[in-house]
N, C-alpha and C. Protein backbone atom coordinates (compact mmCIF):
# COMPACT_ATOMS: atom_id res chain seq x y z
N UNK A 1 -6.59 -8.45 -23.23
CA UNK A 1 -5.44 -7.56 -23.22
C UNK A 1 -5.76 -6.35 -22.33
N UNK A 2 -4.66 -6.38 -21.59
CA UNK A 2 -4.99 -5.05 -20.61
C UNK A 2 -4.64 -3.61 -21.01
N UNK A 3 -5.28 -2.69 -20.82
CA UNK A 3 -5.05 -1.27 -21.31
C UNK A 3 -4.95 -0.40 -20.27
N UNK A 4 -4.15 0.67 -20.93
CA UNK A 4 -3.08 1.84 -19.77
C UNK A 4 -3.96 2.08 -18.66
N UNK A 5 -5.49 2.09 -19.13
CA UNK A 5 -6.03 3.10 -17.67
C UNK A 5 -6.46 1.67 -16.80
N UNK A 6 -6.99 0.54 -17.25
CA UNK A 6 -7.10 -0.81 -16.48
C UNK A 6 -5.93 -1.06 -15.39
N UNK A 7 -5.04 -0.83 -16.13
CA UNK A 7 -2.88 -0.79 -15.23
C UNK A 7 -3.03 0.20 -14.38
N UNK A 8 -3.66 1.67 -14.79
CA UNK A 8 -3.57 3.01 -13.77
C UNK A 8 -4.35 2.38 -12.61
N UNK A 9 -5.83 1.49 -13.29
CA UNK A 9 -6.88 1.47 -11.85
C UNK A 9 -6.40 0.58 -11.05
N UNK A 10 -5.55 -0.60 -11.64
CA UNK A 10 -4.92 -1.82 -10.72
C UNK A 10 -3.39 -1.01 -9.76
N UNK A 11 -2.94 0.22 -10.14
CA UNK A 11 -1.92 0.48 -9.59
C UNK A 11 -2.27 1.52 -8.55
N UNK A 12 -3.18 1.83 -8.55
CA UNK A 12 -4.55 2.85 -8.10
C UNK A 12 -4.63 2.14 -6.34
N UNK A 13 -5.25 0.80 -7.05
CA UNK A 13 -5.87 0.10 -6.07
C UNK A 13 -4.97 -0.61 -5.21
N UNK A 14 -3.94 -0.98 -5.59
CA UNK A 14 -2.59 -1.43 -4.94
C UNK A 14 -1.96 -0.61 -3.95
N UNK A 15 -2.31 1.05 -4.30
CA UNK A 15 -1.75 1.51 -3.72
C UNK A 15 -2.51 1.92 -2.72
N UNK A 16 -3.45 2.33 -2.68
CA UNK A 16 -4.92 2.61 -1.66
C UNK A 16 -4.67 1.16 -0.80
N UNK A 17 -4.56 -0.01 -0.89
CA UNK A 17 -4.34 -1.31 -0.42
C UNK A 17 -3.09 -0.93 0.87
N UNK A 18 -2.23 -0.46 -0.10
CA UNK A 18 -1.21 -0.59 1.01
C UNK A 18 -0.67 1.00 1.86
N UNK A 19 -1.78 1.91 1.32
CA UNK A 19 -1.47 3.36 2.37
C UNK A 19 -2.55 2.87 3.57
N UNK A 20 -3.62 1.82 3.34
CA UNK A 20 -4.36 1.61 4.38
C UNK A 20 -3.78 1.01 5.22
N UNK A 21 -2.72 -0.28 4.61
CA UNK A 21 -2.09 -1.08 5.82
C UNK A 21 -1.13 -0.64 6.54
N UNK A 22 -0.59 0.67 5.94
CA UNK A 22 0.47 1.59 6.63
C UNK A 22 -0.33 2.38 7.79
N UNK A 23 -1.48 3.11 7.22
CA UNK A 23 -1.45 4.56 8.10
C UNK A 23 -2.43 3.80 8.85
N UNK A 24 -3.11 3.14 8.34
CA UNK A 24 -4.76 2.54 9.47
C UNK A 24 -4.17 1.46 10.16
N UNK A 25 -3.84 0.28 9.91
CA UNK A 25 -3.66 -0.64 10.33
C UNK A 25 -2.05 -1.08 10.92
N UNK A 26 -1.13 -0.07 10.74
CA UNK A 26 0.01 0.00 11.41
C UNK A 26 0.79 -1.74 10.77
N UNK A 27 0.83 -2.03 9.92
CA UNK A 27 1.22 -3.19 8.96
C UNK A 27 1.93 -2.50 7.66
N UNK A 28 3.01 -3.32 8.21
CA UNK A 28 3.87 -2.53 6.86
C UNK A 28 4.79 -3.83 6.50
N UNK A 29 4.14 -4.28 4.88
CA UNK A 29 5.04 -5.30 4.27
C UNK A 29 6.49 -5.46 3.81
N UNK A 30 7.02 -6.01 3.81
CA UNK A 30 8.55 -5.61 3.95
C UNK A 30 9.06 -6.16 2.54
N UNK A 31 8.27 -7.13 2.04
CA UNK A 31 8.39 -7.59 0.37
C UNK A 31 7.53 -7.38 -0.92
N UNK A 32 6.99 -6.07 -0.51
CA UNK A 32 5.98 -5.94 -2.08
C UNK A 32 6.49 -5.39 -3.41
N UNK A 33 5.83 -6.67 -4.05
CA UNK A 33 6.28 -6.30 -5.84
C UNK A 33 5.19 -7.45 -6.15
N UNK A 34 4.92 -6.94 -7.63
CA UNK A 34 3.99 -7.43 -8.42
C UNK A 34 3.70 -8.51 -7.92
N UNK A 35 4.58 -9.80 -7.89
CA UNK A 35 4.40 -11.04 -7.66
C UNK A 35 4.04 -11.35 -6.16
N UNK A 36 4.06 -10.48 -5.65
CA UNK A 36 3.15 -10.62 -4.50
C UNK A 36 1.57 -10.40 -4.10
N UNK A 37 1.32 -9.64 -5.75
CA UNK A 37 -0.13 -9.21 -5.58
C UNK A 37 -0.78 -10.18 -6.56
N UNK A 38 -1.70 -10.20 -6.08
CA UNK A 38 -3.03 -11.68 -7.02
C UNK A 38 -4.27 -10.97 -7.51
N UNK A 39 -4.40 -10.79 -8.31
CA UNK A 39 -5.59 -10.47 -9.06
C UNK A 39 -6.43 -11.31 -9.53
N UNK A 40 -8.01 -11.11 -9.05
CA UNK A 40 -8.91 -12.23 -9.84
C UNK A 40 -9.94 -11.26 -10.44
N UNK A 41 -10.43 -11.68 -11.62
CA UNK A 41 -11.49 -10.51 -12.29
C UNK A 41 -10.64 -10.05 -13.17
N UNK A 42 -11.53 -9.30 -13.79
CA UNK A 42 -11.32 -8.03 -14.66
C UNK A 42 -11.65 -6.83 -13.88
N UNK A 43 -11.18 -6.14 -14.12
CA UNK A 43 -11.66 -4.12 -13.45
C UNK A 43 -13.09 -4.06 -14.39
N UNK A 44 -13.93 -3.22 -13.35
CA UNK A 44 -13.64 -2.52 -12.31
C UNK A 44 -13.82 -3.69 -11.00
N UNK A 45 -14.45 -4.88 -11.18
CA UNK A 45 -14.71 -5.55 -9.92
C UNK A 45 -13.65 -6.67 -9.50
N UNK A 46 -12.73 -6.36 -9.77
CA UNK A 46 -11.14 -7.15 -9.54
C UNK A 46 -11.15 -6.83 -7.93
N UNK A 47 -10.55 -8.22 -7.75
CA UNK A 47 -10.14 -8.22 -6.25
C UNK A 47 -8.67 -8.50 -6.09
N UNK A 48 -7.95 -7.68 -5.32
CA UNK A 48 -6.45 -7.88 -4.85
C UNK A 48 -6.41 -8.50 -3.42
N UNK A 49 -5.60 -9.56 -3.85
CA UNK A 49 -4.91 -10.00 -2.54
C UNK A 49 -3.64 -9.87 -2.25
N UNK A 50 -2.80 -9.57 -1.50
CA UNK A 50 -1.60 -9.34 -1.08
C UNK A 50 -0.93 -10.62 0.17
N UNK A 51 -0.12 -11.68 -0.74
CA UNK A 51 0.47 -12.43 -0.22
C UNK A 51 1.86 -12.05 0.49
N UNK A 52 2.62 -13.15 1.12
CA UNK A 52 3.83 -13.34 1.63
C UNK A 52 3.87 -12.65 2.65
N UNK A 53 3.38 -12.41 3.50
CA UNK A 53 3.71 -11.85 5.04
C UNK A 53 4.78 -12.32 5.47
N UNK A 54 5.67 -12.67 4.95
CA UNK A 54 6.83 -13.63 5.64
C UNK A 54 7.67 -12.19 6.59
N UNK A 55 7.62 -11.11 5.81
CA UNK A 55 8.60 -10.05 5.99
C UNK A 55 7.61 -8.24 6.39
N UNK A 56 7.60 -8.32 7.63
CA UNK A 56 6.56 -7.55 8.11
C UNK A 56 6.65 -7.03 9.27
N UNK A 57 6.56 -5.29 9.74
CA UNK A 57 7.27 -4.61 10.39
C UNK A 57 5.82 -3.62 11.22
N UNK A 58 5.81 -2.92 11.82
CA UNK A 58 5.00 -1.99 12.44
C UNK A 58 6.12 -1.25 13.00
N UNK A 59 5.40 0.50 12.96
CA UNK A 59 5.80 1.45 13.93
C UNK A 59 5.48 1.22 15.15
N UNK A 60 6.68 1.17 16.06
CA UNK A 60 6.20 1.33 17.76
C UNK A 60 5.02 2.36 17.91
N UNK A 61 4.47 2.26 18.69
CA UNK A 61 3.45 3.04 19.49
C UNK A 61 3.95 4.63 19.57
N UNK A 62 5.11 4.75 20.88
CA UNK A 62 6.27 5.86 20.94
C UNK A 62 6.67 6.51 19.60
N UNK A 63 6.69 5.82 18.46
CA UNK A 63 7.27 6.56 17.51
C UNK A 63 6.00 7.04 16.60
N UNK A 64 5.23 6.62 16.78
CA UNK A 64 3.96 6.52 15.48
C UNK A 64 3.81 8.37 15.68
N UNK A 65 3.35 9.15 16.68
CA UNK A 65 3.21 10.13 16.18
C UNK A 65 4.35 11.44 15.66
N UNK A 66 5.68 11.05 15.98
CA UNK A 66 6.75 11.55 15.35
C UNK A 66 6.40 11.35 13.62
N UNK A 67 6.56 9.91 13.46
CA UNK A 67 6.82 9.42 12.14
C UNK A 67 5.26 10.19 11.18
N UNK A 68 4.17 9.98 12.06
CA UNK A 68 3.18 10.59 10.97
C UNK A 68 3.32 11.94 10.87
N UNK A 69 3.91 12.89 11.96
CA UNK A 69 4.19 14.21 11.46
C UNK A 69 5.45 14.38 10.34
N UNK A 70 6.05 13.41 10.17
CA UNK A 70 7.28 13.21 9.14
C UNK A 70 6.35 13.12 8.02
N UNK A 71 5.56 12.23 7.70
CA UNK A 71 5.13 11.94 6.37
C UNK A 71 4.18 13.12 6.15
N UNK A 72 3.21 13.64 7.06
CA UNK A 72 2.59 14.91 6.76
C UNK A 72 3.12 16.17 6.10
N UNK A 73 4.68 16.35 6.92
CA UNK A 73 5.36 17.20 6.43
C UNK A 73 5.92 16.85 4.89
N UNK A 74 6.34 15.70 5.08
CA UNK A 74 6.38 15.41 3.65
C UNK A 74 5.96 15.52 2.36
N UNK A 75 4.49 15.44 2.84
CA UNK A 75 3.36 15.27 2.03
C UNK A 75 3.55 16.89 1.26
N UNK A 76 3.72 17.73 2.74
CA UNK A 76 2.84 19.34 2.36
C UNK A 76 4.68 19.50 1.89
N UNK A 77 5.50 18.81 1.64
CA UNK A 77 6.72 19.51 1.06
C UNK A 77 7.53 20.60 1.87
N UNK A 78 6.87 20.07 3.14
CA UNK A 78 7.50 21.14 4.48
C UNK A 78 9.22 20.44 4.49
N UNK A 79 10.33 21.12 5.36
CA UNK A 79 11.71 21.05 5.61
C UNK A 79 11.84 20.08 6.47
């Protein structure tokens, strides 16, 4: 049986998973939800995989440094 902070570290890690494939790797999935993610293990040494690439987008080149000053500003709660 899984418990709240096991769910926090798997939602933790899901999400670290996919700010990497956004901001590092310029891969941005276009269908994620649970049933797209695979878990094997128990935490802490659980491994995620992230299926279905069927639906999958990147920022142009030209736009990438507009858009990361968008999310920066975002971040800091700027206008």
């Amino acid at each position: 049986m899984e418990t709240r902070l096991e769910n926090a570290r798997l939602a933790d890690a899901v999400f670290g998973a996919v700010m990497k494939m956004f901001l590092r790797d310029n891969f941005i999935h276009g269908d994620l939800h649970g049933g797209n993610v695979i878990r094997s293990g128990m935490a802490p040494g659980a491994r995620l995989t992230i299926i279905d690439a069927g639906v999958v987008t990147a920022i142009a080149p030209a736009v990438q440094p507009r858009f990361h000053q968008f999310l920066r500003d975002l971040c800091l709660g700027r206008p």
